[in-house]
Protein backbone atom coordinates (compact mmCIF):
# COMPACT_ATOMS: atom_id res chain seq x y z
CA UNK A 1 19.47 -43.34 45.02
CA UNK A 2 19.08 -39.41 45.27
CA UNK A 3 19.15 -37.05 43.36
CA UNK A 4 21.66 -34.94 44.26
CA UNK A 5 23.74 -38.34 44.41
CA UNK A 6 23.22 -39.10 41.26
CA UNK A 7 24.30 -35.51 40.33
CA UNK A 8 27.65 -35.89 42.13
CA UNK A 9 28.35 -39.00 40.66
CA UNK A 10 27.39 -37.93 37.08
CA UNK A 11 29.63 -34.73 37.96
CA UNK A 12 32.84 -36.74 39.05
CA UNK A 13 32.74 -39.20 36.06
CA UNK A 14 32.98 -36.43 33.74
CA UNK A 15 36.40 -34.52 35.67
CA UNK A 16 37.85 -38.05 35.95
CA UNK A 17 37.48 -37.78 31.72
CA UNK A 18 39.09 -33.98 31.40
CA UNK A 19 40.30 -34.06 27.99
CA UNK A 20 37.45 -36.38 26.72
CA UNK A 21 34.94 -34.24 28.20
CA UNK A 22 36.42 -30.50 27.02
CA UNK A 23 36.74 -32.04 23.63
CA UNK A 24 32.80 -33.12 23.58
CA UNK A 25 31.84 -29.94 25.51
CA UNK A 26 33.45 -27.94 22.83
CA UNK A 27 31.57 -29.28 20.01
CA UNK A 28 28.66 -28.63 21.80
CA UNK A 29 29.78 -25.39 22.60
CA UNK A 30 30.56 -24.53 18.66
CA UNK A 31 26.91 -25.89 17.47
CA UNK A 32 25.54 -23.51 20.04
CA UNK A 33 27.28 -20.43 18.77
CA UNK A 34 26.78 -21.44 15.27
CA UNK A 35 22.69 -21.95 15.34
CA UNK A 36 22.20 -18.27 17.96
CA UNK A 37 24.76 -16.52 15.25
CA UNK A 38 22.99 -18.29 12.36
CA UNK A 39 19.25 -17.08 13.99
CA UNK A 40 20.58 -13.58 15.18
CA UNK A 41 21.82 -12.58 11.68
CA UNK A 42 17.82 -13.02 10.29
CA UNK A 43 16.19 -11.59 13.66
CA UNK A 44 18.57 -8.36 13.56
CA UNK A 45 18.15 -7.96 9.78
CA UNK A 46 14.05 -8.36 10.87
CA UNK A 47 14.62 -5.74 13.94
CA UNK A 48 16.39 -3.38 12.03
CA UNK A 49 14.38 -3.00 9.23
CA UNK A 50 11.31 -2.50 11.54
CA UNK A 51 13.38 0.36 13.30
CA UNK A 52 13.39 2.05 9.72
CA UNK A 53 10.26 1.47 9.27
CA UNK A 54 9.03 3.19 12.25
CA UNK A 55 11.49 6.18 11.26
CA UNK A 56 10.44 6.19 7.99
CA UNK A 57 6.52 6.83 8.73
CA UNK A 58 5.70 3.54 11.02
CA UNK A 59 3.43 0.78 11.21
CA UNK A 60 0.26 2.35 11.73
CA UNK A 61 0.11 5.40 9.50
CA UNK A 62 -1.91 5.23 6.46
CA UNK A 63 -1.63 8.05 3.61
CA UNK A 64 -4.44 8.91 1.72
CA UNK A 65 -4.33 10.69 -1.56
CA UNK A 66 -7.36 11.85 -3.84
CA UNK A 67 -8.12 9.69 -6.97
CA UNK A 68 -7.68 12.49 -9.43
CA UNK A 69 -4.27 11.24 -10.89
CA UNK A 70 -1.66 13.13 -8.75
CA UNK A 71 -1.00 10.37 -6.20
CA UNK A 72 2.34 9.66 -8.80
CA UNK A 73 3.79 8.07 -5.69
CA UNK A 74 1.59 5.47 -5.32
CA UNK A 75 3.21 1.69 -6.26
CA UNK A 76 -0.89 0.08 -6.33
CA UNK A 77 -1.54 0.59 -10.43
CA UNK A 78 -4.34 -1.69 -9.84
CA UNK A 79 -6.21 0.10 -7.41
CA UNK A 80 -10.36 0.09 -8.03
CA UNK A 81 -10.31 3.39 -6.60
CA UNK A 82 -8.27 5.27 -9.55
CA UNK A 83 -10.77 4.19 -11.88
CA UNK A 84 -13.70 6.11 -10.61
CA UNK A 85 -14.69 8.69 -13.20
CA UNK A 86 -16.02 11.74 -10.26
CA UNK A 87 -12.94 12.83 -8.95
CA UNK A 88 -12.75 13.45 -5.16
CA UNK A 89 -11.00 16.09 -3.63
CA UNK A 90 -9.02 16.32 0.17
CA UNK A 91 -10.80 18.41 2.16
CA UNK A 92 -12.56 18.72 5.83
CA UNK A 93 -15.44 17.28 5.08
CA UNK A 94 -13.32 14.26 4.25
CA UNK A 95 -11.54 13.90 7.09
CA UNK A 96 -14.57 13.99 9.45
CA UNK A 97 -15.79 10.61 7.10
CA UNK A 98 -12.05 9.21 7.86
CA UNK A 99 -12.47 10.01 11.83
CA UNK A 100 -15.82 8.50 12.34
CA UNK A 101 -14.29 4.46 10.88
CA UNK A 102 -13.73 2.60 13.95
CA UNK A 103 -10.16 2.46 15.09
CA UNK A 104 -8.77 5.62 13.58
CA UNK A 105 -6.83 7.70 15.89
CA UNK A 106 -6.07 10.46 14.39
CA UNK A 107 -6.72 12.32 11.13
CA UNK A 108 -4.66 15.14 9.21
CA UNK A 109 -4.47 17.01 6.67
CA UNK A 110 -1.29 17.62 4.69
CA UNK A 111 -0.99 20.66 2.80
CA UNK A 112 2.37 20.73 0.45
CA UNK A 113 3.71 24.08 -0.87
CA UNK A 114 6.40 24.53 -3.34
CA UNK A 115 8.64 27.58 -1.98
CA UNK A 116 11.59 29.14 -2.46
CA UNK A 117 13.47 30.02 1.29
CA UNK A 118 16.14 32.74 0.87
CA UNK A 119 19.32 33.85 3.13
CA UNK A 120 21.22 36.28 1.55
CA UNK A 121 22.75 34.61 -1.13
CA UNK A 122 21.75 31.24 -0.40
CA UNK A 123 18.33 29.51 -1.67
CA UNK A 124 16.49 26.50 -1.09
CA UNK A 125 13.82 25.39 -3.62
CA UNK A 126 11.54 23.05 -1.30
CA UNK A 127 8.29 21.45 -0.82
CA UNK A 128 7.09 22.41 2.65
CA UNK A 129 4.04 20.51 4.55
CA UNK A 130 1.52 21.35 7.06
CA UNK A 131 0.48 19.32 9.31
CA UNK A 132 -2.10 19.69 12.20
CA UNK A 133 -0.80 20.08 15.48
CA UNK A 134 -2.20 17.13 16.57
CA UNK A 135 -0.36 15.81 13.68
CA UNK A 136 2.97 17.03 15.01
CA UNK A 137 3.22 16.09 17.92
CA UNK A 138 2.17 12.47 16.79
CA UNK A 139 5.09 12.79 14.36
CA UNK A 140 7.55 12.28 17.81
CA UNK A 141 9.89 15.16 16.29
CA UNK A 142 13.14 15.04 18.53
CA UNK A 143 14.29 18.64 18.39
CA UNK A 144 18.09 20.02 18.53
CA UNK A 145 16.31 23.68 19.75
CA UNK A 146 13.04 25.17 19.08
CA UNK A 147 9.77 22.95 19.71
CA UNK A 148 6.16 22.54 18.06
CA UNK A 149 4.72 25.93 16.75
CA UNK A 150 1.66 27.00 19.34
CA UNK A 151 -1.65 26.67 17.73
CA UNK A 152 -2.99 30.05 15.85
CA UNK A 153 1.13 31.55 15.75
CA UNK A 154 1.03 32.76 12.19
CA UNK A 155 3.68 30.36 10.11
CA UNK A 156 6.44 29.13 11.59
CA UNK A 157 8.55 26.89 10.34
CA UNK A 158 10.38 23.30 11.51
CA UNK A 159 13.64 22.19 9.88
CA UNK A 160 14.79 18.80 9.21
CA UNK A 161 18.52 17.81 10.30
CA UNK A 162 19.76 17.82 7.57
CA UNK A 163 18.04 21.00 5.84
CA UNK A 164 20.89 23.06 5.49
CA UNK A 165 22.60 21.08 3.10
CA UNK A 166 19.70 21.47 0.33
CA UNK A 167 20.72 25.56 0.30
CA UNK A 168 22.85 26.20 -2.52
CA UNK A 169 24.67 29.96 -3.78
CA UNK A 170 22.09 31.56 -6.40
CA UNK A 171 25.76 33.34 -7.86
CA UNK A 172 27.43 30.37 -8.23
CA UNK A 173 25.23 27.53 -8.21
CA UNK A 174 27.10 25.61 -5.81
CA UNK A 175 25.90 23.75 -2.90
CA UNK A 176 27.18 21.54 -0.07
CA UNK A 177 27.54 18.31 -2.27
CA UNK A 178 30.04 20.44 -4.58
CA UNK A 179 31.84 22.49 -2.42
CA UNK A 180 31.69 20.25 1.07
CA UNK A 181 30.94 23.39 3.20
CA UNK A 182 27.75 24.34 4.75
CA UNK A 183 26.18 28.02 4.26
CA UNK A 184 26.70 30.64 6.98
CA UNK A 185 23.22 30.37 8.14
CA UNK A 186 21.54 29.91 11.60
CA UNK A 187 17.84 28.35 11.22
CA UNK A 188 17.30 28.14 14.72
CA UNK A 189 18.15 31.42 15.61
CA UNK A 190 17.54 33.70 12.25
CA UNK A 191 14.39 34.21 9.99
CA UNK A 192 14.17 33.44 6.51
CA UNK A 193 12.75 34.76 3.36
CA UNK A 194 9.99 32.68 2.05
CA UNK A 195 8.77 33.13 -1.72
CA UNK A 196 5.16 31.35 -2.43
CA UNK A 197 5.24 32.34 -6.45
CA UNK A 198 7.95 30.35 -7.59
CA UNK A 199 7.05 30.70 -11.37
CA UNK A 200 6.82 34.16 -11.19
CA UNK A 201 10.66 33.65 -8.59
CA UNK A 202 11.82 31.94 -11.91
CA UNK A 203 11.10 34.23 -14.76
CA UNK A 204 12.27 37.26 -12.77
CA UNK A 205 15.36 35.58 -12.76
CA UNK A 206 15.79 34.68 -15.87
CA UNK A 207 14.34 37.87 -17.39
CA UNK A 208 17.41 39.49 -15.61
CA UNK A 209 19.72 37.08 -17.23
CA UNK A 210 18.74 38.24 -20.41
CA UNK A 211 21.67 39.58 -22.26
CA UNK A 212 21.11 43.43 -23.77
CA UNK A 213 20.05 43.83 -26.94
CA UNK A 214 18.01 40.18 -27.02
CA UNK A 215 14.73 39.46 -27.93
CA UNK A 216 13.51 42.70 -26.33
CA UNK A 217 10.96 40.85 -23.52
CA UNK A 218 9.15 42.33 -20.81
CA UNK A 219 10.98 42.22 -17.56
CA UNK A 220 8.93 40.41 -15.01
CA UNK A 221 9.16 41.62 -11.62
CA UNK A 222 10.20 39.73 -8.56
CA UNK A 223 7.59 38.49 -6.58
CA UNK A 224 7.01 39.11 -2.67
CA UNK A 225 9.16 37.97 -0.03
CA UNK A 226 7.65 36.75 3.09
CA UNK A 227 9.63 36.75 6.37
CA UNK A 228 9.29 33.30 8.62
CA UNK A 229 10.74 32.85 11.82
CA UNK A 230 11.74 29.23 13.04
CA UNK A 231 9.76 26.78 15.03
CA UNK A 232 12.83 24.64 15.64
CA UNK A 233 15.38 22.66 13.95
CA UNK A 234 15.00 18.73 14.81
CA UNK A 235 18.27 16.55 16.70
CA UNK A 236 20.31 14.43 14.76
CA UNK A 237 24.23 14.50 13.54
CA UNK A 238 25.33 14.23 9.92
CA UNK A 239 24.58 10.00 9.79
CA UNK A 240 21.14 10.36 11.43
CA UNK A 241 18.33 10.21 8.88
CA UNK A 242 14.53 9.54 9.28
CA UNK A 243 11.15 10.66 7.29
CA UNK A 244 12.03 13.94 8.34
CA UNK A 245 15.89 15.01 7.86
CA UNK A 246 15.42 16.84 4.65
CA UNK A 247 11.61 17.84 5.29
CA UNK A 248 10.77 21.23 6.23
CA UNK A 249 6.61 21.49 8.48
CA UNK A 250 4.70 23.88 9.58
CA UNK A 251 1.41 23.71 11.20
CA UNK A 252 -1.26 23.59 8.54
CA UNK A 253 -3.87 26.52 9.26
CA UNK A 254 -1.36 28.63 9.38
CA UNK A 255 -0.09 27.56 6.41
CA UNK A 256 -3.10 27.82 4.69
CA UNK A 257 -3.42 31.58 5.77
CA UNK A 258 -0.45 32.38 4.11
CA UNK A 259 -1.33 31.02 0.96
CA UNK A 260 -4.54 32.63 0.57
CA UNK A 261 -2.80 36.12 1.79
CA UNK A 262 -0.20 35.20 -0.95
CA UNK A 263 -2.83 34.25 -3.94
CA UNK A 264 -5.48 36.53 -2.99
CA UNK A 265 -8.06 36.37 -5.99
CA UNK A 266 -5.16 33.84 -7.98
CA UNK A 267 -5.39 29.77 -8.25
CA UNK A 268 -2.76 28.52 -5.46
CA UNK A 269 -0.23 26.45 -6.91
CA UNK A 270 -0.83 22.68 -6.75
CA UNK A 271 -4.61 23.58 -6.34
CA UNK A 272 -7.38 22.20 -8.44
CA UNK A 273 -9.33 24.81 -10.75
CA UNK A 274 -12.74 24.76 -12.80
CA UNK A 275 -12.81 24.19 -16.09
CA UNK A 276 -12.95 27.61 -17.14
CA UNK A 277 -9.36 28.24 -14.82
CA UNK A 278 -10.73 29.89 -11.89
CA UNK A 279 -9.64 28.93 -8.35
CA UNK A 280 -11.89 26.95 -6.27
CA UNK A 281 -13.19 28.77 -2.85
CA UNK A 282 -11.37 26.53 -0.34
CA UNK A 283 -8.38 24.67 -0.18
CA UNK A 284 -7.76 21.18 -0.85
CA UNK A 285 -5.44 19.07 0.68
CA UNK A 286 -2.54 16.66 -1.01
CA UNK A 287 -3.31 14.15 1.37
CA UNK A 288 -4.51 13.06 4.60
CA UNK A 289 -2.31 11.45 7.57
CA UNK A 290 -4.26 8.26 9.48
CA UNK A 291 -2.93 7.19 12.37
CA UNK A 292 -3.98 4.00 13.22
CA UNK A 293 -4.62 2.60 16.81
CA UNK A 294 -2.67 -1.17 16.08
CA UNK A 295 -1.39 -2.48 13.23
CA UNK A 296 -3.56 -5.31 12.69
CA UNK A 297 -6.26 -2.61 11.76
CA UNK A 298 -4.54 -1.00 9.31
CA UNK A 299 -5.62 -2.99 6.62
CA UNK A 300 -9.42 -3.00 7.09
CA UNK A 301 -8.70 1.36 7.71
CA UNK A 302 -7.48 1.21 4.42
CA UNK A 303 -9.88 -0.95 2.86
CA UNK A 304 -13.06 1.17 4.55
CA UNK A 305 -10.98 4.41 2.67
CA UNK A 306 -10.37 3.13 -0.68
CA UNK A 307 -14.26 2.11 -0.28
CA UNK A 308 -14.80 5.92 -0.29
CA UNK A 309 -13.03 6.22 -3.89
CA UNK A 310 -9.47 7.49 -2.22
CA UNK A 311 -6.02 6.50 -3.03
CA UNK A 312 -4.06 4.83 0.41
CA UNK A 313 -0.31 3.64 0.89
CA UNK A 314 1.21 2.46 4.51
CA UNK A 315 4.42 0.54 5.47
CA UNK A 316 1.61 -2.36 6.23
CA UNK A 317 1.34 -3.29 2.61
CA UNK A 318 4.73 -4.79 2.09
CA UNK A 319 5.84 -5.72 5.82
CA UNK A 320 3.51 -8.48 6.09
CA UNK A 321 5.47 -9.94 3.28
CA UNK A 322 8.86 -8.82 3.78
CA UNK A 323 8.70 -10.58 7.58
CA UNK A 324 7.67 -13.44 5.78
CA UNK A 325 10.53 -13.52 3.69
CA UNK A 326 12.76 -13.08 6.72
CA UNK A 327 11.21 -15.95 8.79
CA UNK A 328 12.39 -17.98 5.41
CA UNK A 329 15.83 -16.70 5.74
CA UNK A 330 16.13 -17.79 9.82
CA UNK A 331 14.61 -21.30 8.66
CA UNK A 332 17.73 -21.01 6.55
CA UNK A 333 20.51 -19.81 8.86
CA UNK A 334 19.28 -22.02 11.83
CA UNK A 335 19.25 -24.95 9.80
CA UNK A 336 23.14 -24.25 8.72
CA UNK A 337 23.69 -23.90 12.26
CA UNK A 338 21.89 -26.94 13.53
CA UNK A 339 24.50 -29.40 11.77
CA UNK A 340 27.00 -28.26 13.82
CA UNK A 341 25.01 -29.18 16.94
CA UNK A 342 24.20 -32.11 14.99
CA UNK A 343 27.61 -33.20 15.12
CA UNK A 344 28.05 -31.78 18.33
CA UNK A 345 25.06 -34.88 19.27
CA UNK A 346 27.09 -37.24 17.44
CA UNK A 347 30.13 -36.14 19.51
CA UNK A 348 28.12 -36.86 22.80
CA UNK A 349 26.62 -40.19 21.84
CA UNK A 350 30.32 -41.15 21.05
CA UNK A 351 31.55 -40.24 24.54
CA UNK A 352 28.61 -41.66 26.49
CA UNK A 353 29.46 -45.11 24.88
CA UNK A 354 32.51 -44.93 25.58
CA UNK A 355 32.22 -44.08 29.19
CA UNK A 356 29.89 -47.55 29.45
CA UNK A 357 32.40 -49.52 27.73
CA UNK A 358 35.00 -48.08 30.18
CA UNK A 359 32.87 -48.55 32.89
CA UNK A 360 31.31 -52.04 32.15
CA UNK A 361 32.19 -53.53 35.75
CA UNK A 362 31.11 -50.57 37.70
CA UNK A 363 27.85 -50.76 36.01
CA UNK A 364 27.86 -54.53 36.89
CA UNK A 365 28.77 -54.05 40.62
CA UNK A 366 25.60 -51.28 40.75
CA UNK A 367 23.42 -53.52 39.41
CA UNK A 368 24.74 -56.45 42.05
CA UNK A 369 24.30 -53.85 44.90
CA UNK A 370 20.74 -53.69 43.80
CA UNK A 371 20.41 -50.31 42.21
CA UNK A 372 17.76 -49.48 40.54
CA UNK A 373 18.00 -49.51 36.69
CA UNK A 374 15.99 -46.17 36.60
CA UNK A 375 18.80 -44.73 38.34
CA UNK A 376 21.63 -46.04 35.96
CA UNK A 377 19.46 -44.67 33.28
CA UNK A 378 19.38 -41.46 35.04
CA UNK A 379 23.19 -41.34 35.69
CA UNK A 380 24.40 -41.27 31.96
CA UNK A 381 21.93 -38.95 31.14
CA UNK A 382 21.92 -36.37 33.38
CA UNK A 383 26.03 -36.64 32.31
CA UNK A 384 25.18 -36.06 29.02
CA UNK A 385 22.84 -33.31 29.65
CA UNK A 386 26.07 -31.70 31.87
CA UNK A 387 27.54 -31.74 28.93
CA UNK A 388 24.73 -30.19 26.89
CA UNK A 389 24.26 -27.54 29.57
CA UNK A 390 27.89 -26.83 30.01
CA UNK A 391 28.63 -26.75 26.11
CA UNK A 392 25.22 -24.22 25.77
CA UNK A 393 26.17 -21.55 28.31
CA UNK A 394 29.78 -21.30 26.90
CA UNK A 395 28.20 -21.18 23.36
CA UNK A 396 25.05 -18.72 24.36
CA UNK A 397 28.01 -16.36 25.75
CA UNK A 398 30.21 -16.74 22.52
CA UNK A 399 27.28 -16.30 20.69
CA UNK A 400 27.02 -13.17 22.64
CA UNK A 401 30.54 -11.98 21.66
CA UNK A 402 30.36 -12.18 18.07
CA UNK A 403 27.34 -10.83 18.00
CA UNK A 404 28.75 -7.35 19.64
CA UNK A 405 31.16 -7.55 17.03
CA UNK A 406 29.56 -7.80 13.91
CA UNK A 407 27.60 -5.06 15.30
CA UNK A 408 30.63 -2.88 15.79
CA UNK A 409 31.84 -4.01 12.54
CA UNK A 410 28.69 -3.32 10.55
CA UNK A 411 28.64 -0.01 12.11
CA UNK A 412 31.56 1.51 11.53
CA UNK A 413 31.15 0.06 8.17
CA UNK A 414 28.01 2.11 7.39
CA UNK A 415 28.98 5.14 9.54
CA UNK A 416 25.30 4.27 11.86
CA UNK A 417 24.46 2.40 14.77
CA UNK A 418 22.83 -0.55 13.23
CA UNK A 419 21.48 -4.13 14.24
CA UNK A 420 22.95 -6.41 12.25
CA UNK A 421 22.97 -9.15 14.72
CA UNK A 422 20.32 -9.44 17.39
CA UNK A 423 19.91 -12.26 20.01
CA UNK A 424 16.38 -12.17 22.09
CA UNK A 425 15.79 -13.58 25.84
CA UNK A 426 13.73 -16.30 24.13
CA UNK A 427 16.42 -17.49 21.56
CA UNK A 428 19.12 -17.30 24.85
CA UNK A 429 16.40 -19.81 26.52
CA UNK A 430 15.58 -21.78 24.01
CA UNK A 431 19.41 -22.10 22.89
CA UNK A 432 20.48 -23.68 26.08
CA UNK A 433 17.36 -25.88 26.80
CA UNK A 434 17.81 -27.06 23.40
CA UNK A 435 21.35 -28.14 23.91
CA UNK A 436 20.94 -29.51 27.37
CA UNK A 437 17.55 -31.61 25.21
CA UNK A 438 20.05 -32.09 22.53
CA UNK A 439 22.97 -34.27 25.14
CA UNK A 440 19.93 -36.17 26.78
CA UNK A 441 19.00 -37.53 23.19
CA UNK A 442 21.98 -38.16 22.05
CA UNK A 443 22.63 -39.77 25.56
CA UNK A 444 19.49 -41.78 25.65
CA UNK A 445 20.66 -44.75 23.64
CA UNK A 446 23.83 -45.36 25.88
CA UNK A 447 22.03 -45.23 28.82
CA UNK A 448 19.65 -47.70 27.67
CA UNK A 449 22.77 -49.92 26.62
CA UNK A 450 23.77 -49.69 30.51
CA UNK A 451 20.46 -50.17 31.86
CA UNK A 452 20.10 -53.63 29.79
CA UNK A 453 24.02 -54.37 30.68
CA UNK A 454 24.17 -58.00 32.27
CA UNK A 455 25.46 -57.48 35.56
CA UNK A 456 27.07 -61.21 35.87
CA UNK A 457 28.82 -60.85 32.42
CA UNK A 458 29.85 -57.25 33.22
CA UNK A 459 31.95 -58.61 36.01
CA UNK A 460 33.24 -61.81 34.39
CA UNK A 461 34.15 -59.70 30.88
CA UNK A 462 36.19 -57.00 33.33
């Protein structure tokens, strides 16, 4: 018998058993959905949080602090490298070591500044960092206007999305979270007032404050205001956030210039001094950016840099086991959704039988015309696999459906485009062959039932 005969045949048994058929097709079609819902949930949880992850700083970025105790960041308490007793400091002749270990990309320093930026009567205390260039444009900053500061512009700087909200009104002491409405500036368009000596900012202030007739102190006078135009101020609406929404960057030579214009013959804030107080000649950074060229190197980066007696962090350290948490999770989900489809198999099995049992002397007359047993075999399972295959592609396309809706759900929930539920090519593949596998199985033992079927006592018991 052919093929495609046996597919007809297979095919017309089934519509001569409509409401048998929908009934076992929609089990089928239910254990489908369930397991691809059940296995989306943990993959879009998985995809999602990797999506933060490369907003937040990525998989191949390593940060590297100095060991002398101001790395208060870091979460590794037990790392050898704190414990060295000669303190190493950030500077070029540290990043050259950290460029020539084999698969390091890129290398930059990051110079942090605590500054006070100033627009009339609106102020911003904030931590500003220079980057290199190179740095920069590694960084893949989407801008709403502006762009990347040229190399050797004197300081410029680049605004987060959601800067503006940090500036607050130095009469009232109000800011955006308080009062819901954003200051009247432009930062793409307008330059601001930049002050470096924020202790000296401080006690101007509140020498001022000073009520007559107090304690009598010396008045200390304001320090200088430095004017900085914009680079550019990056893309992103009030529910967009990344690494960079609230940071402000500059490039960090010409960051560096400022500072030593600024603290000319003074220690630099944040800057390491002798013993005796006095400012060191150069500047040292607060730590060094590492981009990595894959992420399966980032650990043996790290290891080669803690080697040198330097504090390191990276996403790397905890994704390794947070995916491995998630895999346990999709173990979890699928198996909830496999007994449906287990039942769904049940469902099958029951309906093959019955078709034999139905069908006893039409099996018996085959088997008197001399067909081949192969071929009976071949016609109750390739029904139950239409059944498999018909009850997967109505459940992969369900599964399909909810899945754009707990997306939508989700969010409008958290006001973001999020992930919630994801469903791959593979898991649409493997979904269907495994419910068309799924029918055969659970239509193997029926067809064996026919295939051993007496033809002579199939006739005689019809």
């Amino acid at each position: 018998m052919k093929f495609g005969d046996l597919l007809r045949m297979s095919s017309n048994s089934l519509w001569k058993r409509k409401i048998r058929t929908i009934l076992t097709i929609l089990g089928v079609v239910i254990g489908t959905a369930s397991i691809v819902v059940m296995i989306s949930l943990g993959l879009g949880l998985n995809r999602q949080t990797m999506q933060d992850i490369e907003k937040y700083g990525g998989l191949t970025t390593v940060n590297v602090y100095s060991n002398d105790g101001s790395y208060y960041m870091s979460f590794n308490s037990d790392d050898d490298s704190s414990q060295n007793t000669e303190v190493k400091y950030l500077d070029d002749e540290v990043i050259e070591q950290v460029k020539a270990l084999p698969h390091v990309d890129i290398v930059s320093p990051v110079l942090r500044a605590d500054v006070i930026l100033k627009s009339g009567v609106y102020e911003y205390y904030s931590s500003i960092q220079g980057y290199s260039i190179d740095a920069l444009n590694k960084l893949n900053l989407n801008f709403a206007s502006g762009g990347i500061p040229a190399e050797g512009e004197p300081l410029r700087l680049i605004y987060g999305n959601h800067t503006l909200e940090q500036f607050s009104n130095s009469k009232t002491n109000q800011n955006f979270w308080e009062t819901g409405e954003l200051p009247d500036i432009d930062l793409a368009g307008s330059p601001l007032f930049m002050i470096l000596d924020t202790d000296s900012y401080w006690q101007s202030r509140s020498s001022n404050m000073q009520e007559p007739g107090g304690d009598g102190g010396q008045a200390v006078k304001p320090p200088k205001k430095y004017m900085v135009e914009p680079a550019g101020v990056l893309a992103g609406d009030d529910n967009y956030y990344d690494n960079n929404s609230y940071s402000v960057l500059c490039d960090v030579d010409a960051l560096k210039a400022q500072l030593k214009k600024a603290f000319k013959n003074k220690a630099i804030p944040g800057q390491p001094t002798t013993k005796s107080g006095k400012p060191y000649k150069e500047i040292y950074y607060s730590a060094l950016y590492v981009n990595v060229d894959s992420m399966d190197a980032v650990q043996e980066v790290q290891n080669a840099i803690k080697e040198m007696g330097f504090q390191t962090d990276s996403n790397a350290d905890w994704v390794q086991q947070m995916q491995s948490q998630y895999r346990s999770i999709q173990a979890i989900l699928g198996g909830i959704g496999a007994v449906s489809l287990l039942v769904a198999a049940i469902g099958i099995a029951n309906t093959m039988m019955m078709s034999i049992y139905e069908r006893t002397k039409e099996i018996g007359i085959m088997k008197v015309l001399g067909c081949n047993l192969g071929d009976i075999r071949s016609l109750f399972l390739i029904e139950a696999a239409y059944i498999g295959f018909i009850g997967g592609a109505i459940g992969l396309a369900l599964s399909y459906g909810i899945s754009a809706i707990i997306n939508r759900i989700t969010t409008t929930m958290y006001g973001y485009q999020t992930t919630t539920s994801f469903i791959p090519f593979w898991l649409s593949g493997t979904a269907l062959l495994f419910a068309v596998l799924v029918g055969m199985l659970a239509g193997f033992f029926p067809a064996l039932r026919a295939m051993r079927l007496s033809p002579l006592a199939a006739i005689r018991n019809e």
